[in-house]
Protein backbone atom coordinates (compact mmCIF):
# COMPACT_ATOMS: atom_id res chain seq x y z
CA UNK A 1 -3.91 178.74 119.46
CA UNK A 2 -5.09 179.81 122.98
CA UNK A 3 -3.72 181.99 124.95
CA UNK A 4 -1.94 179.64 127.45
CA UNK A 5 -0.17 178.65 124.47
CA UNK A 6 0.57 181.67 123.20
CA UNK A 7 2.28 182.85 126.14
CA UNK A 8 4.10 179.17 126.57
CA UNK A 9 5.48 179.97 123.23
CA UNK A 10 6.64 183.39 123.73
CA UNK A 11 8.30 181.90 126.67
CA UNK A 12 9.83 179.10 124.61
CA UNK A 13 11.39 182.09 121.84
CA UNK A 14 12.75 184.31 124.50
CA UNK A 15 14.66 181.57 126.29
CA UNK A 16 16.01 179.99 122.91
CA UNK A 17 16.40 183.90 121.71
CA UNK A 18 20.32 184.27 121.64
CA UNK A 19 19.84 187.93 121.28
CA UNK A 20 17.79 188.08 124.44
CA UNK A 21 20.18 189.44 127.15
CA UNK A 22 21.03 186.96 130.32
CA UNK A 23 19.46 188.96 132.54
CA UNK A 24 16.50 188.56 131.22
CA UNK A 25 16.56 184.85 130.50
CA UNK A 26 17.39 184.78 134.44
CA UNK A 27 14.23 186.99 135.31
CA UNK A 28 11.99 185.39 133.36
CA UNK A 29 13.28 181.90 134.68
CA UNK A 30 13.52 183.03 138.01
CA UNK A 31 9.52 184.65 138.00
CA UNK A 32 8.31 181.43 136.44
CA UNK A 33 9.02 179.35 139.21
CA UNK A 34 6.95 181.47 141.82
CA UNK A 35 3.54 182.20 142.52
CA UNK A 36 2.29 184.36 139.17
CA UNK A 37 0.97 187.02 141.54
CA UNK A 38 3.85 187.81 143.38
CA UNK A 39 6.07 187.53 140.29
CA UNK A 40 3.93 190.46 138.46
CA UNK A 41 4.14 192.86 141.65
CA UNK A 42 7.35 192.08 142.02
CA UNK A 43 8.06 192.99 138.32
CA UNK A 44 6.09 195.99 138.50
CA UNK A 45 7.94 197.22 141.50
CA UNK A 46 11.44 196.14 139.90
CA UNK A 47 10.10 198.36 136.86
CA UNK A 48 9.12 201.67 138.46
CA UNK A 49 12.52 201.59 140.65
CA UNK A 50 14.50 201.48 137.27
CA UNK A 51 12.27 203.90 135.82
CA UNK A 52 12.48 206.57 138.76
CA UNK A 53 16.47 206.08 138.20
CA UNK A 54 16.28 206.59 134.59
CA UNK A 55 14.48 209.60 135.37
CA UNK A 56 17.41 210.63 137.72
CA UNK A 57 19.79 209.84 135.15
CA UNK A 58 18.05 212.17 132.90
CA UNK A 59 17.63 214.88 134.65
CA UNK A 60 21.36 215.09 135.90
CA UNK A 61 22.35 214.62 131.95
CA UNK A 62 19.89 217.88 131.45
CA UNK A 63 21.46 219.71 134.25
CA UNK A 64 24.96 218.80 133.23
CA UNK A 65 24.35 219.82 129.51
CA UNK A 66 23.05 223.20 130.89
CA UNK A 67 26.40 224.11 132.45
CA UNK A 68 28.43 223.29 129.77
């Protein structure tokens, strides 16, 4: 199997994955119609946003379990 294929078919299973959340179907759909680039930066942006919130989210649960 190449690797073009290997990535068509983890494609294929995560779109026909009923346990794979909507939002990712729609990301994943969404990315696959634009440039490949642009979709990775875009992704990679997307993903340190969310993590620098997480981060928030964590830290606020840490300060909030400190005052209890």
């Amino acid at each position: 199997m190449t690797n073009t294929q290997a990535a068509v078919d983890e494609i294929n299973a995560i779109m026909t994955d009923p346990s794979a959340s909507g939002w990712v179907k729609t990301a994943l759909d969404s990315a696959l119609k634009r440039d490949p680039v642009d979709a990775v930066n875009d992704a990679e942006f997307l993903l340190g946003v969310l993590m620098r919130r997480l981060d928030n989210i964590f830290r606020q649960g840490e300060r909030s379990s400190r005052d209890d």
